[in-house]
C-alpha atoms as a PDB file:
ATOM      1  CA  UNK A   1       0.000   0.000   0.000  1.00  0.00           C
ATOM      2  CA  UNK A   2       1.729   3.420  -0.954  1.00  0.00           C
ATOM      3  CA  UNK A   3       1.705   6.405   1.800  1.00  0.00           C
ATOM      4  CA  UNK A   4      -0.235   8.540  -0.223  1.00  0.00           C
ATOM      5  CA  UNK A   5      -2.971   5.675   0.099  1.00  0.00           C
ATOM      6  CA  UNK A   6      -2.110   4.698   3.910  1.00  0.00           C
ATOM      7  CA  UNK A   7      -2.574   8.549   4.668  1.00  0.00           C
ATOM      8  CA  UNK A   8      -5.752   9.079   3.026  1.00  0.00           C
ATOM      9  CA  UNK A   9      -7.166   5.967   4.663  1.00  0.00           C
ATOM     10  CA  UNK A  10      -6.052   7.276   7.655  1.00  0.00           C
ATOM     11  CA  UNK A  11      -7.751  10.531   7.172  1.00  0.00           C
ATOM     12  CA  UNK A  12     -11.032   9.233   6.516  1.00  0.00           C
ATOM     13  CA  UNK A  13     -10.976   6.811   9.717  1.00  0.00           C
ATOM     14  CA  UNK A  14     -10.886   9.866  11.432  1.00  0.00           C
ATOM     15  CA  UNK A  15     -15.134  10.551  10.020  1.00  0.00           C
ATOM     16  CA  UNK A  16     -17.236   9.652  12.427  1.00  0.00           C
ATOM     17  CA  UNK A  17     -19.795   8.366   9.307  1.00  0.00           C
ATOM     18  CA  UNK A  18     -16.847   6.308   7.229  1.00  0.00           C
ATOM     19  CA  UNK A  19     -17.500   3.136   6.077  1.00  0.00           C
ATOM     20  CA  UNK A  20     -14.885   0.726   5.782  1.00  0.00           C
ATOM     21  CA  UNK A  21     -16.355  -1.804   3.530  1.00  0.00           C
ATOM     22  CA  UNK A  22     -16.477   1.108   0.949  1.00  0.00           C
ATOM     23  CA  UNK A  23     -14.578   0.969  -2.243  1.00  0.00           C
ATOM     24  CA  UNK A  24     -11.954   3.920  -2.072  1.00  0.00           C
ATOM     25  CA  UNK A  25      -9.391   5.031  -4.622  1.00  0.00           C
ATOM     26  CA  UNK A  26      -6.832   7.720  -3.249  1.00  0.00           C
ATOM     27  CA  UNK A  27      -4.497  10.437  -5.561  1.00  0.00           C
ATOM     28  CA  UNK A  28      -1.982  12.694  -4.718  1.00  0.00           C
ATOM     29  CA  UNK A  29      -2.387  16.122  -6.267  1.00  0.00           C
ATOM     30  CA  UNK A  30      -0.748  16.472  -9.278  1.00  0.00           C
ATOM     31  CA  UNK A  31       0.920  19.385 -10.518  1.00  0.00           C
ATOM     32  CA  UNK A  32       0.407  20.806 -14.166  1.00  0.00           C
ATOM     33  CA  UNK A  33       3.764  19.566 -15.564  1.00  0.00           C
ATOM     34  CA  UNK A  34       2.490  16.217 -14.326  1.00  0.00           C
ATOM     35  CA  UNK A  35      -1.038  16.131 -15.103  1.00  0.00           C
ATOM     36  CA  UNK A  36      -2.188  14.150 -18.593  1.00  0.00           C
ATOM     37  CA  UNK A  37      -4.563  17.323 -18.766  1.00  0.00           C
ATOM     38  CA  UNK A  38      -2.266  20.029 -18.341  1.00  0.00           C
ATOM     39  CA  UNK A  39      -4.145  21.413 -15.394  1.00  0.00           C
ATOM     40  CA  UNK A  40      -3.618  20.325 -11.624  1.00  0.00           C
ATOM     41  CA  UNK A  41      -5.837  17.676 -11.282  1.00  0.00           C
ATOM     42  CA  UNK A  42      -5.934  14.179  -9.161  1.00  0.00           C
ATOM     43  CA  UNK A  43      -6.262  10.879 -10.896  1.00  0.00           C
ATOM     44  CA  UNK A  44      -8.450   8.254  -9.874  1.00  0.00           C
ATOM     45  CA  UNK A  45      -8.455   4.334 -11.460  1.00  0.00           C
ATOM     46  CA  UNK A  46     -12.036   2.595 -10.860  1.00  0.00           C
ATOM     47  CA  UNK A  47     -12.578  -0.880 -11.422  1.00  0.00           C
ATOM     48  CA  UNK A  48     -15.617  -1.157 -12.745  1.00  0.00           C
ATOM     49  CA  UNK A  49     -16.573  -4.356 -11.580  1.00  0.00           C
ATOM     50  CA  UNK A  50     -15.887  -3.397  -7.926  1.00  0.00           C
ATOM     51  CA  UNK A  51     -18.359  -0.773  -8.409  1.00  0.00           C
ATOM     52  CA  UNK A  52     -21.166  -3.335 -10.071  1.00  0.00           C
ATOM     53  CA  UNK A  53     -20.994  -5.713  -6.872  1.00  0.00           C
ATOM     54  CA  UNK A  54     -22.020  -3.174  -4.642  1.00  0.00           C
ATOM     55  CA  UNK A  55     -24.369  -0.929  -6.435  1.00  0.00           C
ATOM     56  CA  UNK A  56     -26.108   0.124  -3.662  1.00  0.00           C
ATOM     57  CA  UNK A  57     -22.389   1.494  -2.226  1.00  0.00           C
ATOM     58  CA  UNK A  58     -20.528   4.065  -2.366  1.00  0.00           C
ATOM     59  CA  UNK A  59     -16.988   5.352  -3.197  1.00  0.00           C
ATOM     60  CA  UNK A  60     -14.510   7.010  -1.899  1.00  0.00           C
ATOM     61  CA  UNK A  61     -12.116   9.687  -3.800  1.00  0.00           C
ATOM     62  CA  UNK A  62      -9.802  10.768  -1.716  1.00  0.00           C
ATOM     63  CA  UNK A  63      -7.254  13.395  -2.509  1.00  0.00           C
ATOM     64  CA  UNK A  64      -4.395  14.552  -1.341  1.00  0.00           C
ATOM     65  CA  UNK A  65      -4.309  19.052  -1.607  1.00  0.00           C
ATOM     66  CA  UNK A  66      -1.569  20.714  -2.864  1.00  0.00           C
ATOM     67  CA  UNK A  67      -1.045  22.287   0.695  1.00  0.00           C
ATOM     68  CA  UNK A  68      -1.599  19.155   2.769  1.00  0.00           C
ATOM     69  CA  UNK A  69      -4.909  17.921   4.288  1.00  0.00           C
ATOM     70  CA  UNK A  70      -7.423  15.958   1.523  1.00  0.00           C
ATOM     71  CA  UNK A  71     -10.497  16.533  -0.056  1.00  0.00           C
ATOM     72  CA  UNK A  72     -13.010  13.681  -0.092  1.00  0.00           C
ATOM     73  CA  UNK A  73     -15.679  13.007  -2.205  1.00  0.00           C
ATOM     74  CA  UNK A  74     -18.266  10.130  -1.243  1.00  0.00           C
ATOM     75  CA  UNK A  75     -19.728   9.076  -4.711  1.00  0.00           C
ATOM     76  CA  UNK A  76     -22.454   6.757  -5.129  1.00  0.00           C
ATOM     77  CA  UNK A  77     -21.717   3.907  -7.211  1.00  0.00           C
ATOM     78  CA  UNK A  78     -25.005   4.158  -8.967  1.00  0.00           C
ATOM     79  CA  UNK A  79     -24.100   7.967 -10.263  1.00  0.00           C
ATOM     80  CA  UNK A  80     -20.922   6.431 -11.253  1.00  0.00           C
ATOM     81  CA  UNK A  81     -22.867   3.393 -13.046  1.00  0.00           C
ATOM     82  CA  UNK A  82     -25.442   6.155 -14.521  1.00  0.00           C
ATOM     83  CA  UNK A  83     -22.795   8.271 -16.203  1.00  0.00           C
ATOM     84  CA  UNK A  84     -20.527   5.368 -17.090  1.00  0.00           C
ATOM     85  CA  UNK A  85     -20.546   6.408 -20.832  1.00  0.00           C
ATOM     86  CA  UNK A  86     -19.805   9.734 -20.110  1.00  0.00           C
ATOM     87  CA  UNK A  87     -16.135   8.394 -18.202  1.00  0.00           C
ATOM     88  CA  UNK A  88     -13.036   7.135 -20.243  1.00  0.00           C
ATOM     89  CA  UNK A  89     -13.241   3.492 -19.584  1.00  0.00           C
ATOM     90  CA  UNK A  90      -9.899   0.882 -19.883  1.00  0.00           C
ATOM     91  CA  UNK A  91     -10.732  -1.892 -21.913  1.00  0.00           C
ATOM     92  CA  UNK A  92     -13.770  -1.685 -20.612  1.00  0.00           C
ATOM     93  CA  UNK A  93     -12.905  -2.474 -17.155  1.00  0.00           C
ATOM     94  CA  UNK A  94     -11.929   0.783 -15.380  1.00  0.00           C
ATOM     95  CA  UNK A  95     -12.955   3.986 -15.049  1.00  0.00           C
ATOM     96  CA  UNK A  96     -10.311   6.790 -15.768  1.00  0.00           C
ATOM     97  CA  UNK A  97     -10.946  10.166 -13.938  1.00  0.00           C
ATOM     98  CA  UNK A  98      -8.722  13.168 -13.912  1.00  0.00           C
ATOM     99  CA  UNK A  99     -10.451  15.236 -11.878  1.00  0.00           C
ATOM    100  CA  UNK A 100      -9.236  19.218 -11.783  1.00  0.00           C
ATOM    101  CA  UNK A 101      -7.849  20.023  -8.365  1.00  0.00           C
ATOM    102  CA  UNK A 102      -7.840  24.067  -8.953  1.00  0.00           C
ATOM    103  CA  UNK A 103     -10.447  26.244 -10.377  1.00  0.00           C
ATOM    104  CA  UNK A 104     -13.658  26.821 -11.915  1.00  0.00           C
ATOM    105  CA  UNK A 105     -13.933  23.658 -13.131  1.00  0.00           C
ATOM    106  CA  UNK A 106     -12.557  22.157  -9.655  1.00  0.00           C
ATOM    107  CA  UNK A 107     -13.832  18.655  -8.924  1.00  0.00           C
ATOM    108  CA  UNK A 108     -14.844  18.221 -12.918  1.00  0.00           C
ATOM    109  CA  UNK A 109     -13.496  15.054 -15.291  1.00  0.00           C
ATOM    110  CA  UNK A 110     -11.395  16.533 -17.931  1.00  0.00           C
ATOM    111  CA  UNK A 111     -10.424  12.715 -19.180  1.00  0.00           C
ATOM    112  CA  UNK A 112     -13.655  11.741 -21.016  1.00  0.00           C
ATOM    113  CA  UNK A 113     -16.389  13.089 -23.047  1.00  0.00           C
ATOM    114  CA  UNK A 114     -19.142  14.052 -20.402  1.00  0.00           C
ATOM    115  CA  UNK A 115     -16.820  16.392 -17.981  1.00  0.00           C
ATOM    116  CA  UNK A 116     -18.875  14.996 -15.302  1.00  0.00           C
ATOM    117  CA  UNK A 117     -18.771  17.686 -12.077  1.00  0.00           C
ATOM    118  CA  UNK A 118     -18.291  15.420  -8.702  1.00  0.00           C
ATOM    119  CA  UNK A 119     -18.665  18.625  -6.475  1.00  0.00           C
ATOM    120  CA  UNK A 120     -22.126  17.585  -5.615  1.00  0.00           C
ATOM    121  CA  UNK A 121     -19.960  14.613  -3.896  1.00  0.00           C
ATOM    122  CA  UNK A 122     -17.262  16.850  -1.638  1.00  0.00           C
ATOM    123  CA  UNK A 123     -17.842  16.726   1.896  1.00  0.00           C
ATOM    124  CA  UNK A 124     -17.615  19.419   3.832  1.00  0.00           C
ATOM    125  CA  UNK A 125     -14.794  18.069   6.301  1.00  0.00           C
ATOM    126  CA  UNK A 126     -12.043  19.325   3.715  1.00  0.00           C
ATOM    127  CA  UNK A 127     -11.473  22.747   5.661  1.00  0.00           C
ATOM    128  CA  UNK A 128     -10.542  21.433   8.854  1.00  0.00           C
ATOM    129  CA  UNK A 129      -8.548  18.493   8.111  1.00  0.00           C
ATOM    130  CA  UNK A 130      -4.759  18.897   8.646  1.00  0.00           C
ATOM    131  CA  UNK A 131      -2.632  15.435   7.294  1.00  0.00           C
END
């Protein structure tokens, strides 16, 4: 398990509501010079088939800021399964996100068609959270 991963788990056992049996995928921020879009962003690498055996779940996108503490988003895996043509899939087995870190389009997919917005998704703990 990397540290950026470790950390982020971490974090979230810290929320008094976090389920553990959740899927959860975890990024570090990514600069521009870094980013496949050009644009800070955090990437995220969904199997899809973890998402279609528990539906009725949710999942967790965890990433890490640029100035230290995370921003999480709690995603149901049906608005993930609803907008699955939207994403850039893998061989049809993942789901790609690059997600923009900065900005007005903060929280938005830049990899595939739809530019899906997850900040319906952020909770609100962001602010206060310090790792």
């Amino acid at each position: 398990m990397s540290n950026i991963r470790k950390s982020g788990l971490a974090y979230l056992r810290t929320l008094s509501d976090f389920n553990p049996s959740a899927a959860l995928a975890v990024s570090k921020f990514y600069k521009s010079e870094e980013s496949w879009t050009r644009e800070p962003a955090w990437w995220f690498d969904l199997p899809i088939k973890k998402i279609e055996n528990d539906k009725e779940g949710v999942y967790y996108l965890v990433g890490k800021e640029k100035k230290g503490g995370f921003v999480v988003l709690e995603v149901p895996n049906t608005f993930l399964l609803k907008n699955i043509n939207e994403f850039e899939t893998r061989y049809g087995s993942r789901i790609r996100l690059h997600l923009m870190a900065e900005g007005k389009d903060r929280l938005v997919d830049k990899r595939g068609e739809g530019r899906v917005d997850f900040s319906l998704f952020e909770r609100a703990c962001r602010a206060n959270n310090a790792n």
